[in-house]
N, C-alpha and C. Protein backbone atom coordinates (compact mmCIF):
# COMPACT_ATOMS: atom_id res chain seq x y z
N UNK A 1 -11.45 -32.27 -25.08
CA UNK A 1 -11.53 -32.55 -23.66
C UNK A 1 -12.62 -31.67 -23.05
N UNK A 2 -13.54 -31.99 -22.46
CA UNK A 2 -14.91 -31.32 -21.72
C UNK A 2 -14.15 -31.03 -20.53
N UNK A 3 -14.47 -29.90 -19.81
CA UNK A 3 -14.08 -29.08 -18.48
C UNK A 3 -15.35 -29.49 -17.89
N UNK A 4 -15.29 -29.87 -16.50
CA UNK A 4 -16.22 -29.80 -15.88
C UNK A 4 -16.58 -28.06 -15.56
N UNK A 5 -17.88 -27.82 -14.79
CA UNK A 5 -18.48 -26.52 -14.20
C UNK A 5 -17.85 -25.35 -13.53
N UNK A 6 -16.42 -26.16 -12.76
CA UNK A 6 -15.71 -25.87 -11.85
C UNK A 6 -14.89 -24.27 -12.63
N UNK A 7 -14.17 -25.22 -13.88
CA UNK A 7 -13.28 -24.46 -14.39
C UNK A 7 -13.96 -23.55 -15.47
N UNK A 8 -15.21 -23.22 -15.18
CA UNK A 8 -15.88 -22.51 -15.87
C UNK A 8 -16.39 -21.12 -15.52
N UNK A 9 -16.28 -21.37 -14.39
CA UNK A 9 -17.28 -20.33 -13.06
C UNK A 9 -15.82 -19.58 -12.58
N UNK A 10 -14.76 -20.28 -12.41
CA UNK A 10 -13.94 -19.66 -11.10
C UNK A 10 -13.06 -18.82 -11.88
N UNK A 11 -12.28 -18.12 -11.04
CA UNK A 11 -12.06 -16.81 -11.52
C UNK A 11 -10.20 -17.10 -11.15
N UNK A 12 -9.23 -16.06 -11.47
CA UNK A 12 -8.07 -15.69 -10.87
C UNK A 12 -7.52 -14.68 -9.78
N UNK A 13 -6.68 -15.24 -9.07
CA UNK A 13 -6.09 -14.54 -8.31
C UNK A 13 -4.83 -14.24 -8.64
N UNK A 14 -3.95 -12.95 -9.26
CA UNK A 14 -2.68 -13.04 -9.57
C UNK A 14 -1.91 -12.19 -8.61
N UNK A 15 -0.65 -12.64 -8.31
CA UNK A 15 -0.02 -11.64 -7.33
C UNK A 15 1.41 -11.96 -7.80
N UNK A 16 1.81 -11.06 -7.35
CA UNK A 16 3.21 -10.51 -7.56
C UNK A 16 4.34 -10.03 -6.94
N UNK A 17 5.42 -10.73 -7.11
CA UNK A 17 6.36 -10.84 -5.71
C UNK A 17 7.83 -10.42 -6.50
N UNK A 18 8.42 -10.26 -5.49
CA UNK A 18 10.16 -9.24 -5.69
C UNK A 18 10.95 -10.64 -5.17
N UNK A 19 12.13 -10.78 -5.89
CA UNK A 19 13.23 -12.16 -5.22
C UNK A 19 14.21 -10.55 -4.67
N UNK A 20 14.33 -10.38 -3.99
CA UNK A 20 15.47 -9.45 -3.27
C UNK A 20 16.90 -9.72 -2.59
N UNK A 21 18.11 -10.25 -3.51
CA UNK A 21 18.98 -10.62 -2.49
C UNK A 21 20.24 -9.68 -2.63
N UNK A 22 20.95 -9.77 -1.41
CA UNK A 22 21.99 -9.19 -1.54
C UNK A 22 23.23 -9.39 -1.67
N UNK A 23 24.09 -8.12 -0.96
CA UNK A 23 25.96 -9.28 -1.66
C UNK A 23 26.39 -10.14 -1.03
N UNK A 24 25.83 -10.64 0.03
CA UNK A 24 25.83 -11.42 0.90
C UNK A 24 25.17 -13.05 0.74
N UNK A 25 24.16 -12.64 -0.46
CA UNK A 25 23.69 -14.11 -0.95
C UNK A 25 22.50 -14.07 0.55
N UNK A 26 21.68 -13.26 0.64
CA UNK A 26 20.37 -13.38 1.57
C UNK A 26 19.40 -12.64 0.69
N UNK A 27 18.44 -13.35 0.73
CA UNK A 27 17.31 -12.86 0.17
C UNK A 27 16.45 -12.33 1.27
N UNK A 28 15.37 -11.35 0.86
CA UNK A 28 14.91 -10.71 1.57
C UNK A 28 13.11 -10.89 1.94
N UNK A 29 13.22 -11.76 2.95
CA UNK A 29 11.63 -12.09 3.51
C UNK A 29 10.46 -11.04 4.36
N UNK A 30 9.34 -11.21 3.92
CA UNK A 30 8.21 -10.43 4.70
C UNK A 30 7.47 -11.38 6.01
N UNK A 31 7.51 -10.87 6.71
CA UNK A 31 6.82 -11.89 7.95
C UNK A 31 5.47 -10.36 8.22
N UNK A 32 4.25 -11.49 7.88
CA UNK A 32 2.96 -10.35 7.89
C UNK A 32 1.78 -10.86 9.28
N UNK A 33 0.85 -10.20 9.29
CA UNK A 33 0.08 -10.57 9.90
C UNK A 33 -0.96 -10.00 9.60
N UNK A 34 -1.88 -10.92 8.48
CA UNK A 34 -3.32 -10.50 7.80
C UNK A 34 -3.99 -12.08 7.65
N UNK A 35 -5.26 -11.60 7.57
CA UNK A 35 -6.66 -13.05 7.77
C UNK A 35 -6.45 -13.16 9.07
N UNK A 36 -6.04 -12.76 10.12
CA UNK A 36 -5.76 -13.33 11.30
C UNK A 36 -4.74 -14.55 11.36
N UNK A 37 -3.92 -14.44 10.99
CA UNK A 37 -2.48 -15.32 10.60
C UNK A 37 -1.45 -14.72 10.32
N UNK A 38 -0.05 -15.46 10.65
CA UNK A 38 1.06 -14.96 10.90
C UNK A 38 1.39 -15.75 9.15
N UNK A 39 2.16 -15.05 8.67
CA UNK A 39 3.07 -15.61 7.16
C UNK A 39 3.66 -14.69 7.26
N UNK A 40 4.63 -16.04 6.22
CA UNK A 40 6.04 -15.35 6.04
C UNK A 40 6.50 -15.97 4.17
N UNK A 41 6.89 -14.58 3.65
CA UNK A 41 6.31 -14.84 2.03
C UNK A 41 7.53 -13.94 1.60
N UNK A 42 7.31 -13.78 0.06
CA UNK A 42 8.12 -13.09 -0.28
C UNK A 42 7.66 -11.07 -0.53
N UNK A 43 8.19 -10.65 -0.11
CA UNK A 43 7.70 -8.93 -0.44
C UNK A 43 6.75 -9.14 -2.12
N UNK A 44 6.09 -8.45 -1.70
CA UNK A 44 4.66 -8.09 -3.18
C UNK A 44 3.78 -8.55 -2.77
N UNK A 45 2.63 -8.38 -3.50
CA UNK A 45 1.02 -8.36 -3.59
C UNK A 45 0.20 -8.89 -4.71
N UNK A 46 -0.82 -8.11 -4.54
CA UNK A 46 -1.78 -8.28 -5.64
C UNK A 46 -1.77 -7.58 -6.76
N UNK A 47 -1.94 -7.78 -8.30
CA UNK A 47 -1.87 -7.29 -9.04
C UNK A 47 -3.40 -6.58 -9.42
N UNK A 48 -3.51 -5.41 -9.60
CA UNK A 48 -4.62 -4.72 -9.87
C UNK A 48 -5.09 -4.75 -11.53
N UNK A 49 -6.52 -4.84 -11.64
CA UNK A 49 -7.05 -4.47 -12.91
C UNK A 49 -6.39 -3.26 -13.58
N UNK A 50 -5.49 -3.91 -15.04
CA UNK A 50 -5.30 -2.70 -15.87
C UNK A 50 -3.55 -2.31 -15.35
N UNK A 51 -3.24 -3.06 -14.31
CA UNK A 51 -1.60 -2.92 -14.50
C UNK A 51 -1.16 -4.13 -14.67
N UNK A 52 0.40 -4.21 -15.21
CA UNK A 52 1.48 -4.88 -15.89
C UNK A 52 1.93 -5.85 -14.22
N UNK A 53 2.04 -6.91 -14.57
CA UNK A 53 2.96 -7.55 -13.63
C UNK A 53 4.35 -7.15 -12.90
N UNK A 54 4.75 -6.49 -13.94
CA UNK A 54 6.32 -5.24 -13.26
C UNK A 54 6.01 -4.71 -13.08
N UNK A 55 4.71 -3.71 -13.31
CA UNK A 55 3.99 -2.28 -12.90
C UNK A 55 3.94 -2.68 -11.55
N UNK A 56 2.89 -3.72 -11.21
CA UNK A 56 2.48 -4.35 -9.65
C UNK A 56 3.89 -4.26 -8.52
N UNK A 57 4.81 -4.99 -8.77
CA UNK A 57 6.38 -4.99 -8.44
C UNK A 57 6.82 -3.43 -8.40
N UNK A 58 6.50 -2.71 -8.78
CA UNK A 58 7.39 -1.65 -8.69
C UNK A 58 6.21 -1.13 -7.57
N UNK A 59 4.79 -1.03 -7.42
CA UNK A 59 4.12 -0.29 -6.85
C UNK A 59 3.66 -1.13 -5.35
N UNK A 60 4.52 -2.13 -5.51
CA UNK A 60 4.58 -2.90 -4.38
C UNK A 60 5.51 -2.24 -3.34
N UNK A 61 7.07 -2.22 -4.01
CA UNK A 61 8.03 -1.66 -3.55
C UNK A 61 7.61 -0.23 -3.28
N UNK A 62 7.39 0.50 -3.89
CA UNK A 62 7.15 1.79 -3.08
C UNK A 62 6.03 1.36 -1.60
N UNK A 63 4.79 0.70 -1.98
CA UNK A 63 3.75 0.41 -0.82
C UNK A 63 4.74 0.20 0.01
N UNK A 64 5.75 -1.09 0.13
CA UNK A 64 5.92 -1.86 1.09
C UNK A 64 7.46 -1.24 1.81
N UNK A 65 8.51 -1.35 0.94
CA UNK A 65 9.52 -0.74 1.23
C UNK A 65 9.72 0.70 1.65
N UNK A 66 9.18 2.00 0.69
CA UNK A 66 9.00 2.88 0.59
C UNK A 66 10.22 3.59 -0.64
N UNK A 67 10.51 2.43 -1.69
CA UNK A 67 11.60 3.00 -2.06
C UNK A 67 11.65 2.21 -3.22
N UNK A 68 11.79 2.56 -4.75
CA UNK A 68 11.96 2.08 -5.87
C UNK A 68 12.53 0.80 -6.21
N UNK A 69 12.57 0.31 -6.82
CA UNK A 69 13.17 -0.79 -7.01
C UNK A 69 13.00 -0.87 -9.06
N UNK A 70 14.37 -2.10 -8.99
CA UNK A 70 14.60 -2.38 -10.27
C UNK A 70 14.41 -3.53 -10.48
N UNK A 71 13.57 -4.12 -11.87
CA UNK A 71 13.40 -5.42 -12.25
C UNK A 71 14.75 -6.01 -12.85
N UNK A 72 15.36 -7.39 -12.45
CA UNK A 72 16.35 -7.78 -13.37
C UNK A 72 16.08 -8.75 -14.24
N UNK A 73 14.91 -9.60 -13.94
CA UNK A 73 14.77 -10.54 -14.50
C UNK A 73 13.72 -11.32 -14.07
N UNK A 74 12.93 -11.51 -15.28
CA UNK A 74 11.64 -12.47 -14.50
C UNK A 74 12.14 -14.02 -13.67
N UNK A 75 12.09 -14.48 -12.60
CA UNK A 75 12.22 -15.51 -12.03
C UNK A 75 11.49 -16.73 -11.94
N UNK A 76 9.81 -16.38 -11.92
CA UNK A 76 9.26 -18.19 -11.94
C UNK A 76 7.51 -17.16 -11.80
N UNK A 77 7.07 -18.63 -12.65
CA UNK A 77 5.46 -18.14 -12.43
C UNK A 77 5.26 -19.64 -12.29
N UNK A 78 4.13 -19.26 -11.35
CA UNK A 78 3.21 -20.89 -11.07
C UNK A 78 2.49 -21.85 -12.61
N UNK A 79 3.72 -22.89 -11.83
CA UNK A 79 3.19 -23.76 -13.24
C UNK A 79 2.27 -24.71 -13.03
N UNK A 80 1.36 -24.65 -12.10
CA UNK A 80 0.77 -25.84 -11.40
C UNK A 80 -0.57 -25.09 -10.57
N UNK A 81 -1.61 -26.00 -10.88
CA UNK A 81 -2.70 -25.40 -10.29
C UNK A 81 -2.66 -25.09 -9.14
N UNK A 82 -3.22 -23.84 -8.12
CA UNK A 82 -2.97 -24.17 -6.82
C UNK A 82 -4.37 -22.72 -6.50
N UNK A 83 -5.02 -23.57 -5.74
CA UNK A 83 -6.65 -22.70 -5.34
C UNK A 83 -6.31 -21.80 -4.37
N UNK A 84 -6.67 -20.71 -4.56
CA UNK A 84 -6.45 -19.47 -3.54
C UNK A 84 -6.70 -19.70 -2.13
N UNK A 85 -5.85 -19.52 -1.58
CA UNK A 85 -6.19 -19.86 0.23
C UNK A 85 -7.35 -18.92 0.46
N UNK A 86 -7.52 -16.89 0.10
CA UNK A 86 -8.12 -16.77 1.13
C UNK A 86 -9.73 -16.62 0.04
N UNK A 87 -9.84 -16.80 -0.99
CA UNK A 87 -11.03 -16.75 -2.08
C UNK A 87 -11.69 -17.81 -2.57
N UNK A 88 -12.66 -18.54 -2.10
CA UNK A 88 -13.32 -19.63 -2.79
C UNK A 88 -13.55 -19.81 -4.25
N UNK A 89 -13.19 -20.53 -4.86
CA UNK A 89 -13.65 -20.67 -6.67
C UNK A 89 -12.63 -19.88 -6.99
N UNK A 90 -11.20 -19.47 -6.49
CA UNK A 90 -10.06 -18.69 -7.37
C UNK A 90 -8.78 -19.75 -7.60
N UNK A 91 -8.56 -19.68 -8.64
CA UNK A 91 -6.82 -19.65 -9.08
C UNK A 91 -5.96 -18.83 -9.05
N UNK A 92 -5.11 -19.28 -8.07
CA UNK A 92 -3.61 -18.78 -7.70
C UNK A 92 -2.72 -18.44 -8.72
N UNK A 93 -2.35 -17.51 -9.13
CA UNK A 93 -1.10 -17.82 -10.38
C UNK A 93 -0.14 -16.59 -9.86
N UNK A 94 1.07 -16.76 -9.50
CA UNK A 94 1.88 -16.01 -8.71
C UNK A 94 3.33 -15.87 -9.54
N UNK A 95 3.86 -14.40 -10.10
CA UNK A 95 4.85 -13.89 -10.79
C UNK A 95 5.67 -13.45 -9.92
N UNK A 96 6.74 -13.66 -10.30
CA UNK A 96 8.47 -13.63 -9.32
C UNK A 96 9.28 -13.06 -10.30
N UNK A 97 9.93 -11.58 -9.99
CA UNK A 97 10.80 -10.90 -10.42
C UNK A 97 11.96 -11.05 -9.26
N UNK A 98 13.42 -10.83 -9.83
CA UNK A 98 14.04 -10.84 -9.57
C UNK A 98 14.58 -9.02 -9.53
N UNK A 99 14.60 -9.07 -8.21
CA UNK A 99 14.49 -7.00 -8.58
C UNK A 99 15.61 -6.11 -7.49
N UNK A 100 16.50 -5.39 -7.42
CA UNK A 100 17.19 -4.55 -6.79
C UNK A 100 17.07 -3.60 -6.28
N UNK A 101 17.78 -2.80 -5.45
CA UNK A 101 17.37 -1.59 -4.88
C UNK A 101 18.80 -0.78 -5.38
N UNK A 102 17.83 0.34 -6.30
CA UNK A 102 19.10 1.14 -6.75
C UNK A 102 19.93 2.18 -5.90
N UNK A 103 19.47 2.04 -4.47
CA UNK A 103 19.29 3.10 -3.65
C UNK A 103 19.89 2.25 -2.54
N UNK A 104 20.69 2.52 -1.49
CA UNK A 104 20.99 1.68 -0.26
C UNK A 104 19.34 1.37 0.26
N UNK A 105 19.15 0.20 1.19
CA UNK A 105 18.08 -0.08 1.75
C UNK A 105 18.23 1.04 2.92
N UNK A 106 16.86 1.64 2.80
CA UNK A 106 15.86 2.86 3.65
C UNK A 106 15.23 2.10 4.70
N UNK A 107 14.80 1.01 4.37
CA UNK A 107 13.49 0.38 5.32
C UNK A 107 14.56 -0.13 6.76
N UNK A 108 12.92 -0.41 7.78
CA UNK A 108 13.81 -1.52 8.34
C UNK A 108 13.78 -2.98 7.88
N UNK A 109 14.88 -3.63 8.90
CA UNK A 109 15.48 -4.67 8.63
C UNK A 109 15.53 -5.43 9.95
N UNK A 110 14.36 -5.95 10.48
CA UNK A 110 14.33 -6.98 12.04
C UNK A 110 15.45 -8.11 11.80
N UNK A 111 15.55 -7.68 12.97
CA UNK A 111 16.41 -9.16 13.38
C UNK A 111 16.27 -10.63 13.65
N UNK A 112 14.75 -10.10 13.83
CA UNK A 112 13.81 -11.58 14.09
C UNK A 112 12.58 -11.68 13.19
N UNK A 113 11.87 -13.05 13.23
CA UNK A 113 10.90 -12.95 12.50
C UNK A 113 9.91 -12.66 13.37
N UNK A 114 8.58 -11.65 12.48
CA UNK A 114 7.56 -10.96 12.83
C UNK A 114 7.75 -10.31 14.34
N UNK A 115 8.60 -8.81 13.86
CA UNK A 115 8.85 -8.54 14.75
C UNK A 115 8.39 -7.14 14.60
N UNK A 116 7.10 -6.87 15.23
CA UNK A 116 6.19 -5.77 15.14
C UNK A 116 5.54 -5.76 16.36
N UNK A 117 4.89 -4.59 16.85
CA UNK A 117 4.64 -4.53 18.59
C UNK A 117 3.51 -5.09 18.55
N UNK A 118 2.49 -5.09 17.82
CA UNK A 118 1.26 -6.29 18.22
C UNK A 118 0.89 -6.17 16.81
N UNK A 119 0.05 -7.82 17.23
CA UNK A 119 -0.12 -8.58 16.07
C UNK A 119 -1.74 -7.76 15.73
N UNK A 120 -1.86 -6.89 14.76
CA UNK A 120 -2.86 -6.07 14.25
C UNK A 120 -2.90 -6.71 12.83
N UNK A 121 -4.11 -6.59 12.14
CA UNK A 121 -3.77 -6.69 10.52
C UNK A 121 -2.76 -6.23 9.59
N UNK A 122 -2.33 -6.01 8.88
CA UNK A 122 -1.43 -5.19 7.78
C UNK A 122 0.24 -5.82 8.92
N UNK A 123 0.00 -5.83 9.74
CA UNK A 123 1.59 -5.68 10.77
C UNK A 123 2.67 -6.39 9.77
N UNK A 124 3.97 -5.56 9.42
CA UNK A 124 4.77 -5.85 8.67
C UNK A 124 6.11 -5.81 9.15
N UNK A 125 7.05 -6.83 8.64
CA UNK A 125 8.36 -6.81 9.12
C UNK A 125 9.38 -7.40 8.00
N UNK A 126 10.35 -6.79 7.93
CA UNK A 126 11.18 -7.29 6.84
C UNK A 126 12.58 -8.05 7.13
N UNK A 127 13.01 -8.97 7.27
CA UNK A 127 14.26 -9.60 7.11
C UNK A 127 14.92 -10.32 6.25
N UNK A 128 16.51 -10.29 6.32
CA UNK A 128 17.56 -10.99 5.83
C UNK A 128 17.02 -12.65 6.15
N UNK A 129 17.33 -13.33 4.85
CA UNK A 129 17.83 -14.91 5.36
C UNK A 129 18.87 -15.82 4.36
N UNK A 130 19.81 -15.70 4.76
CA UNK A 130 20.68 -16.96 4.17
C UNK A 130 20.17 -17.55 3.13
N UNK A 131 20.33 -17.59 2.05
CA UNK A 131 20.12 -18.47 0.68
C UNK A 131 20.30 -20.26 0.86
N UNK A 132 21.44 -19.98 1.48
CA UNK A 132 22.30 -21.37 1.44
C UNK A 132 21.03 -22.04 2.84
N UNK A 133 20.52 -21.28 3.68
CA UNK A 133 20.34 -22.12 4.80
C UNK A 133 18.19 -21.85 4.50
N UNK A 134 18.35 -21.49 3.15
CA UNK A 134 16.47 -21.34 3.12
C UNK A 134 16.15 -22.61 2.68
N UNK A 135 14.87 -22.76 3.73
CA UNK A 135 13.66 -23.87 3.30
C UNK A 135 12.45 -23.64 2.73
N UNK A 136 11.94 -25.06 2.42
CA UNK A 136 10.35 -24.57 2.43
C UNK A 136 9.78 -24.01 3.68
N UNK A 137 10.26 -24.69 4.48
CA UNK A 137 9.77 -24.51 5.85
C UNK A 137 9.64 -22.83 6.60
N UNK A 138 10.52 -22.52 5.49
CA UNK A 138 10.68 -21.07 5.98
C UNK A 138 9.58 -19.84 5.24
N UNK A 139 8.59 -20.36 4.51
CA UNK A 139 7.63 -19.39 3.86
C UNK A 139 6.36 -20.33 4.29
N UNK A 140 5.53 -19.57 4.65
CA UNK A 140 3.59 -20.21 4.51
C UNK A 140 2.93 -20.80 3.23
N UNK A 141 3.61 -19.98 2.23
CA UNK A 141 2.10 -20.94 1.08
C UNK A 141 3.18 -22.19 0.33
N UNK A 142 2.17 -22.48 -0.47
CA UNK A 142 2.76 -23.38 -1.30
C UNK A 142 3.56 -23.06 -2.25
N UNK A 143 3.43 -22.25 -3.12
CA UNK A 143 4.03 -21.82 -4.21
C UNK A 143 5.53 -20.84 -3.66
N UNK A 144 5.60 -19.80 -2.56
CA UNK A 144 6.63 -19.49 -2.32
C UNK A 144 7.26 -20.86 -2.02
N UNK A 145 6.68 -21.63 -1.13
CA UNK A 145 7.49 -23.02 -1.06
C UNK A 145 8.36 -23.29 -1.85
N UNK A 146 8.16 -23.68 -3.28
CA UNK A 146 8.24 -23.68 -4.17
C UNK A 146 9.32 -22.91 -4.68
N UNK A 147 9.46 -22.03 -4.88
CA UNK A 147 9.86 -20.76 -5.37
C UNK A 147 11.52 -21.15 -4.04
N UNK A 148 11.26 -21.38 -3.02
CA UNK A 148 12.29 -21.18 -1.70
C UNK A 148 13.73 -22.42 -2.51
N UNK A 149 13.11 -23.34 -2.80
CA UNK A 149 13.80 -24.10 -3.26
C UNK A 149 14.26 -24.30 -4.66
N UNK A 150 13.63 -23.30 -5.60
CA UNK A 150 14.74 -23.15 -6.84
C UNK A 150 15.67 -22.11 -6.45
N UNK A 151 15.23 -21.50 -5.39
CA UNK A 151 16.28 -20.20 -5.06
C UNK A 151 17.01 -20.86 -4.62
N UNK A 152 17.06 -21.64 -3.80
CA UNK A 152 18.43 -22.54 -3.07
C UNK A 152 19.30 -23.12 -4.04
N UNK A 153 18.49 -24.00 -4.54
CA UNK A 153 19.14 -25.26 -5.68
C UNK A 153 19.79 -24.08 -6.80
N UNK A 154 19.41 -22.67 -7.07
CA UNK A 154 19.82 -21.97 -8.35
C UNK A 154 21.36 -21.35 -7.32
N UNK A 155 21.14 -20.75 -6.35
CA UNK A 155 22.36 -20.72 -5.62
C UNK A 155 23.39 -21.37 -5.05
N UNK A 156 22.79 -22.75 -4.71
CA UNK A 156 23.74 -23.40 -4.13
C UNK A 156 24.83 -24.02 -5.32
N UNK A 157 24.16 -24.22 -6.27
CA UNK A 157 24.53 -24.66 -7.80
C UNK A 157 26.17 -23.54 -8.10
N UNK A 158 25.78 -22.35 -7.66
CA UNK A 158 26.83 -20.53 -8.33
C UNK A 158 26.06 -20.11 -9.13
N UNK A 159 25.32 -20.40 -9.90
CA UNK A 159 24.48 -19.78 -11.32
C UNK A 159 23.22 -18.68 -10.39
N UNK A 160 23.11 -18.53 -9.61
CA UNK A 160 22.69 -17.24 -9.25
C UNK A 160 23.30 -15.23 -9.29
């Protein structure tokens, strides 16, 4: 099979995200405000040259939370092409751990979404949401999309 030029030149984007839920059956959402846009995704980032995909996850959680976290189980990687929103000529490929806090939660916890005093770059906010009552509708990209609805269908099922 010949590749066209495309898939020759372009490069990856990998990032790396935490499934966070609690005993309550709520998983735990980031509502951000970076590119000049409001999203709402799952906690994690970008994976850096020369670290591990759980390495990224753990150094996420300290960045973001301020507080360790435990991997339980890998959850879902993108099985499907999907072009980087904010990088021209990149592939998306996005890793989902399923990860705990061995520690009571430290951070805050808004009550609402994106609830930070002005909308600046980096502006971060963390909330609870219902398993049973998550959509796609309730994350920005595609792939958490994605990701929103095996979490449902894996919970609503009990096998979570």
């Amino acid at each position: 099979m010949q590749m066209d030029a495309r898939h020759n030149t372009g490069k990856f984007v990998i990032r790396v995200y935490g499934i966070l839920i609690n005993d309550r059956k709520e998983v735990l959402l980031s509502d951000e405000y970076r590119f000049g846009m409001e999203m709402t995704k799952f906690p994690g980032g970008g994976l850096k040259f020369g670290e591990g995909p759980e390495d990224c996850i753990r150094r996420e959680a300290i960045e973001e939370f301020g507080q360790p976290v435990d991997i339980i189980s890998h959850f879902y990687t993108t099985g499907f092409y999907q072009e980087a929103m904010f990088f021209d000529n990149h592939q998306l490929i996005s890793i989902y751990y399923r990860i705990s806090l061995p520690d009571p939660v430290s951070f805050n916890i808004a009550g609402k979404p994106f609830d930070f005093p002005e909308l600046i770059d980096g502006s971060q906010s963390f909330r609870w949401k219902d398993i049973n009552e998550l959509t796609s509708d309730d994350l920005t990209f595609p792939v958490d999309k994605v990701v929103a609805e095996i979490l449902r269908n894996k919970f609503k099922t009990g096998k979570g």
